[in-house]
C-alpha atoms as a PDB file:
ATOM      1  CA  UNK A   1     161.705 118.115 189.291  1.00  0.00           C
ATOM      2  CA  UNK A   2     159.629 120.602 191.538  1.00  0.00           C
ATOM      3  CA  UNK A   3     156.464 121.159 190.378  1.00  0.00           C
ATOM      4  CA  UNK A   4     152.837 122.273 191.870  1.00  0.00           C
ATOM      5  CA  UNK A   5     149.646 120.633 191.518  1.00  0.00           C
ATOM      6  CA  UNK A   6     146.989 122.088 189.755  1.00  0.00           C
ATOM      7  CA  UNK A   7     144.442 118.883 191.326  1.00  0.00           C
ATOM      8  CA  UNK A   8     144.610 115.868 193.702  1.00  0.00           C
ATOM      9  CA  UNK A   9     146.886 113.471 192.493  1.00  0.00           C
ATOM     10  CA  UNK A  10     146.314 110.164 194.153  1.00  0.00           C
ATOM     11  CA  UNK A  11     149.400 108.581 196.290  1.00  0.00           C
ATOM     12  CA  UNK A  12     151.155 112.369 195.630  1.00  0.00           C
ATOM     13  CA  UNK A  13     149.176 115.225 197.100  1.00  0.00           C
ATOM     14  CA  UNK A  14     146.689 117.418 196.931  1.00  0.00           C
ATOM     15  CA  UNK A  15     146.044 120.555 195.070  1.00  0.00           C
ATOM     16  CA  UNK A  16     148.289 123.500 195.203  1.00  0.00           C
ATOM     17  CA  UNK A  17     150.991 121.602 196.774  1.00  0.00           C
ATOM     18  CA  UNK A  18     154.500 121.397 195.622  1.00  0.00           C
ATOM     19  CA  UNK A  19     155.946 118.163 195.097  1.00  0.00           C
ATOM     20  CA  UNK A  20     159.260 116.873 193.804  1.00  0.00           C
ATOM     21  CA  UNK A  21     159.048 113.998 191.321  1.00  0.00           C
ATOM     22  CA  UNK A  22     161.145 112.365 189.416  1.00  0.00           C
ATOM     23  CA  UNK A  23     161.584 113.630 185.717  1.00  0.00           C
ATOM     24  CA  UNK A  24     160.046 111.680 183.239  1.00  0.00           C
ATOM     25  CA  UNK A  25     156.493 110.885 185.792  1.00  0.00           C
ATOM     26  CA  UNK A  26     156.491 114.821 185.257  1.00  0.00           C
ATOM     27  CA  UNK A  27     157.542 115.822 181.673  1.00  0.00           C
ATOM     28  CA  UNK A  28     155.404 113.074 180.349  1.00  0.00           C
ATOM     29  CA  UNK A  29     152.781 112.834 182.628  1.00  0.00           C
ATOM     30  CA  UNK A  30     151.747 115.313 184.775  1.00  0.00           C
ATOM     31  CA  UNK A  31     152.244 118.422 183.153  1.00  0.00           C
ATOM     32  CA  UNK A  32     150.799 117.260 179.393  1.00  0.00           C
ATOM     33  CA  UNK A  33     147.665 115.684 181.224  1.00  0.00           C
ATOM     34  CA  UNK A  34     147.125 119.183 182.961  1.00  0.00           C
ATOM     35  CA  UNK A  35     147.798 117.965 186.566  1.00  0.00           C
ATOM     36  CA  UNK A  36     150.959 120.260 187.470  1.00  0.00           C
ATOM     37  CA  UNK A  37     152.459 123.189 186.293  1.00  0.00           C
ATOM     38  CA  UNK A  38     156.566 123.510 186.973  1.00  0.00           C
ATOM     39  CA  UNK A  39     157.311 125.626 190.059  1.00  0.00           C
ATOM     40  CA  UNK A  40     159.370 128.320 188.870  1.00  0.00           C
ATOM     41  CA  UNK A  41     160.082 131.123 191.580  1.00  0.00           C
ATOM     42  CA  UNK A  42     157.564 133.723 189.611  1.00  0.00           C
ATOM     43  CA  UNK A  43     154.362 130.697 189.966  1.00  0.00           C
ATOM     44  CA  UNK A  44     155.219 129.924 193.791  1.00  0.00           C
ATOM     45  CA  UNK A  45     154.846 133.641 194.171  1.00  0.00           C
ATOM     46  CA  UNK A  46     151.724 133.387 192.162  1.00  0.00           C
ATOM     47  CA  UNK A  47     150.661 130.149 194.165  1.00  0.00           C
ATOM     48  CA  UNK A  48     151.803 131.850 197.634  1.00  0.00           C
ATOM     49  CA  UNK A  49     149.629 134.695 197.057  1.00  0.00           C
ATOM     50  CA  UNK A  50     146.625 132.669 195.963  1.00  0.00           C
ATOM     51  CA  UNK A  51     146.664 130.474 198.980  1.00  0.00           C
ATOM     52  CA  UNK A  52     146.514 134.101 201.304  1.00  0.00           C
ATOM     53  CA  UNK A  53     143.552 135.175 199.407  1.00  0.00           C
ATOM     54  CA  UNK A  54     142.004 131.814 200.006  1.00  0.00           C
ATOM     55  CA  UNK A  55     142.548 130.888 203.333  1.00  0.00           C
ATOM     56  CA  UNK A  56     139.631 132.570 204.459  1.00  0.00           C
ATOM     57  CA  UNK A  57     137.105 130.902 202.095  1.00  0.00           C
ATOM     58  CA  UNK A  58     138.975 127.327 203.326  1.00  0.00           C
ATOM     59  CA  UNK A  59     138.100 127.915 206.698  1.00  0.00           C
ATOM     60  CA  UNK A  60     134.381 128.225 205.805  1.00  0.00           C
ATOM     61  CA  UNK A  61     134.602 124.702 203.808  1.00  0.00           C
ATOM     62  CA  UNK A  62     136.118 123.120 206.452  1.00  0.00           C
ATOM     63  CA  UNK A  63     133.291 124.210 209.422  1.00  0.00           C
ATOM     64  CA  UNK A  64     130.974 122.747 207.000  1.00  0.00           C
ATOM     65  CA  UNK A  65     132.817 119.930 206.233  1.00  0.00           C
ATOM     66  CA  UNK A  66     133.199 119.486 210.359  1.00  0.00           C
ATOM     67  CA  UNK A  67     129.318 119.584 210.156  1.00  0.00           C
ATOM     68  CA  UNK A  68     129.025 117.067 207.993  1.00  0.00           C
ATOM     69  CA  UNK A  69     131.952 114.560 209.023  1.00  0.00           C
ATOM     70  CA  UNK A  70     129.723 114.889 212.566  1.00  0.00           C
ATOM     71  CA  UNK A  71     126.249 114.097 210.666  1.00  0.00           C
ATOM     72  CA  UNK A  72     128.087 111.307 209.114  1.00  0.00           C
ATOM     73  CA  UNK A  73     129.401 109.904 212.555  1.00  0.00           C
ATOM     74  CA  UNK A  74     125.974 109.817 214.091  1.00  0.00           C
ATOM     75  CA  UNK A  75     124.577 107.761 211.081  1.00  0.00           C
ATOM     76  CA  UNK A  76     124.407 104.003 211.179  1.00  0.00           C
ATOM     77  CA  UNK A  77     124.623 102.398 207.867  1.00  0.00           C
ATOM     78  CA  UNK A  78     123.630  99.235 207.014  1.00  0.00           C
ATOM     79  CA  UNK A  79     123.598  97.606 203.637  1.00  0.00           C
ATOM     80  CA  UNK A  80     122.119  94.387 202.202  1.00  0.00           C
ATOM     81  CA  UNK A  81     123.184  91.779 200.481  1.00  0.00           C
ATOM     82  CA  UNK A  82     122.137  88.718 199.103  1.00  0.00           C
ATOM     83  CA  UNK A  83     123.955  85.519 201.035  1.00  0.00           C
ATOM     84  CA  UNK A  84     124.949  82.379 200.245  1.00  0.00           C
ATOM     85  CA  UNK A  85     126.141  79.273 202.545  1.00  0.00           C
ATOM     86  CA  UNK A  86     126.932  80.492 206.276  1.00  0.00           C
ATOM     87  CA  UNK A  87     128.125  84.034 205.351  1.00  0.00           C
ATOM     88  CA  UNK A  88     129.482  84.613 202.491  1.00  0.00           C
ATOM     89  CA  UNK A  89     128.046  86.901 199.689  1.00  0.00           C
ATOM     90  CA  UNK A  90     126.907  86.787 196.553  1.00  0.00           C
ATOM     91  CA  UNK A  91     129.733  89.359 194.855  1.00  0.00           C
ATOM     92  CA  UNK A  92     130.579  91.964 197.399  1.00  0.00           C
ATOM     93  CA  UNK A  93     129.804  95.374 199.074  1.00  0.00           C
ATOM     94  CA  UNK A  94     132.469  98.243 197.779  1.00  0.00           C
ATOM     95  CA  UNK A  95     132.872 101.864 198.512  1.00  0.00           C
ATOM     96  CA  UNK A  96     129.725 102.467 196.054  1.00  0.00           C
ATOM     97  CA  UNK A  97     127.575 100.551 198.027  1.00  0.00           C
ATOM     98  CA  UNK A  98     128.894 102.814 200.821  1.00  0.00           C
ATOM     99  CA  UNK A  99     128.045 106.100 198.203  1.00  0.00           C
ATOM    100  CA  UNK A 100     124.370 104.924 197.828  1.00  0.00           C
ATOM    101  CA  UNK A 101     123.680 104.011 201.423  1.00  0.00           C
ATOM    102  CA  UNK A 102     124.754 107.101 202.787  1.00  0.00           C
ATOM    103  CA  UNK A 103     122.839 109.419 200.091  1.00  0.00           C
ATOM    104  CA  UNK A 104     119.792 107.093 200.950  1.00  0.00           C
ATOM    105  CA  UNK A 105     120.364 108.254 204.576  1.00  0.00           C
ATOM    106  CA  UNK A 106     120.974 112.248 203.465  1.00  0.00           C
ATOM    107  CA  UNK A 107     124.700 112.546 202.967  1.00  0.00           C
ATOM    108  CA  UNK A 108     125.497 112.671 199.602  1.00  0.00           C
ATOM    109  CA  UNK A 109     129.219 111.703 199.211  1.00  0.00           C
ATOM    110  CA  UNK A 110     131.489 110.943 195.893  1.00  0.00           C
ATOM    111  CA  UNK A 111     132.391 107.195 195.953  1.00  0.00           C
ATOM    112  CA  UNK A 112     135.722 107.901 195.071  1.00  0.00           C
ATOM    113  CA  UNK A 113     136.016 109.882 198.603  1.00  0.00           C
ATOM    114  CA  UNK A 114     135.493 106.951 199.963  1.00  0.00           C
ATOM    115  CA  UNK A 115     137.725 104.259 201.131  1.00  0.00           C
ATOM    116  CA  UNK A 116     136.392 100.750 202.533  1.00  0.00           C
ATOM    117  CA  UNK A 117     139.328  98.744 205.170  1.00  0.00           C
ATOM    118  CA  UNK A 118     140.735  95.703 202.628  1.00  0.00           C
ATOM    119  CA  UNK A 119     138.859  97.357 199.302  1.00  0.00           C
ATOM    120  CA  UNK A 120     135.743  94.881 199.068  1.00  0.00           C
ATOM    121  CA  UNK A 121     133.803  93.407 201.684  1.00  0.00           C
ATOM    122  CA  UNK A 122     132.764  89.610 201.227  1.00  0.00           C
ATOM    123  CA  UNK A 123     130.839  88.198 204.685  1.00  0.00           C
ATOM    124  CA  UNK A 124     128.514  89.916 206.986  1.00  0.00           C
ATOM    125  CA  UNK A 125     129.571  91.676 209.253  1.00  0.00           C
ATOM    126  CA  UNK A 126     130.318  95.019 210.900  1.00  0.00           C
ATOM    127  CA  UNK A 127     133.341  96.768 209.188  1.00  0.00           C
ATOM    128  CA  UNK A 128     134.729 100.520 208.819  1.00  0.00           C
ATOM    129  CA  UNK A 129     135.100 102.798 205.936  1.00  0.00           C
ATOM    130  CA  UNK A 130     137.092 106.179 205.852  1.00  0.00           C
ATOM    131  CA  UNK A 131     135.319 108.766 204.071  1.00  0.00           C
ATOM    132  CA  UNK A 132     137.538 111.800 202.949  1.00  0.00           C
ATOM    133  CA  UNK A 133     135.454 114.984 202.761  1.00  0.00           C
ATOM    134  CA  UNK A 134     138.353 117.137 202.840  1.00  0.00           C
ATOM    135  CA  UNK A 135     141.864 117.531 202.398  1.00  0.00           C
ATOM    136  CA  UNK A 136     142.201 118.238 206.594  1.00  0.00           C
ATOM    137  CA  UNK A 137     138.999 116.396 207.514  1.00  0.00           C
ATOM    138  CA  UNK A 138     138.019 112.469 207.254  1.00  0.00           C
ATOM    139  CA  UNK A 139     135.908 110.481 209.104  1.00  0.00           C
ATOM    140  CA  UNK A 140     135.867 106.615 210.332  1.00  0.00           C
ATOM    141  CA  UNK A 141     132.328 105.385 209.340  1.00  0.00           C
ATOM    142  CA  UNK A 142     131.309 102.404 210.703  1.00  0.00           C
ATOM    143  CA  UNK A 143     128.634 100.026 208.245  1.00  0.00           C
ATOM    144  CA  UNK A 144     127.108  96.759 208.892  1.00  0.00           C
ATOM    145  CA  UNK A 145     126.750  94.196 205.971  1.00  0.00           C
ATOM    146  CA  UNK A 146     123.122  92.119 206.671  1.00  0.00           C
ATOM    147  CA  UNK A 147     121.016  89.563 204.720  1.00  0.00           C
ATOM    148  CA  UNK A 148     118.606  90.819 202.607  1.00  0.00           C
ATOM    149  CA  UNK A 149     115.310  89.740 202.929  1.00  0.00           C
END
């Protein structure tokens, strides 16, 4: 079943893409929950001319997207966390304690743009993040976990 996205759909694609799935994840998913639409020749017409009148406007959100994947880069993050024996923390660090350190430092990012290597992080350390800020542009951020004082 062909059909095109009307949003992101996590492990499928992105918006305005069209994707072939299998039946039911369509019929009794995606399309009631408002996610896709089927792809019949008149709506990729439809879609086809949309994405023409919106190219330009994309190219300005992804220049300032650039910018900001570049702000981003030159930021260095560190987050505290209470410690127990040696190491280890007391719960973990997660991609919202990513989202709050980096709007504490300016950049004001969704947590769930953001993606930390393994999920949780549970010892100090330095570690690396991906944060998506786009659907062309992502950037490696690189966070240290320290004691708190």
């Amino acid at each position: 079943m062909e059909l095109i996205l009307k949003q992101d759909v996590e492990n499928l694609g992105f918006k305005d893409d069209v994707v072939t799935v299998k039946n039911g994840y369509g019929r009794n998913f995606l399309i009631p929950t408002g996610h896709a639409i089927l792809a019949t020749t008149s709506a990729k017409k439809v879609l086809a001319e949309n994405l023409k009148q919106r190219a330009f406007k994309e190219k300005k959100i992804v220049d300032d997207a650039n910018k900001v994947a570049d702000a981003i880069k030159a930021l260095e993050i560190k987050i505290a966390s209470k410690v127990g024996t040696g190491d280890k923390l007391f719960g973990s660090v997660n991609n919202i304690d990513v989202a709050e350190a980096l709007e504490k430092a300016g950049q004001a990012v969704d947590k769930k743009f953001i993606t930390v290597a393994g999920g949780s992080v549970k010892r100090l350390g330095k570690y690396n993040a991906v944060v998506r800020l786009h659907r062309s542009v992502s950037v490696d951020l690189t966070f240290e976990v320290v004691a708190q004082a």
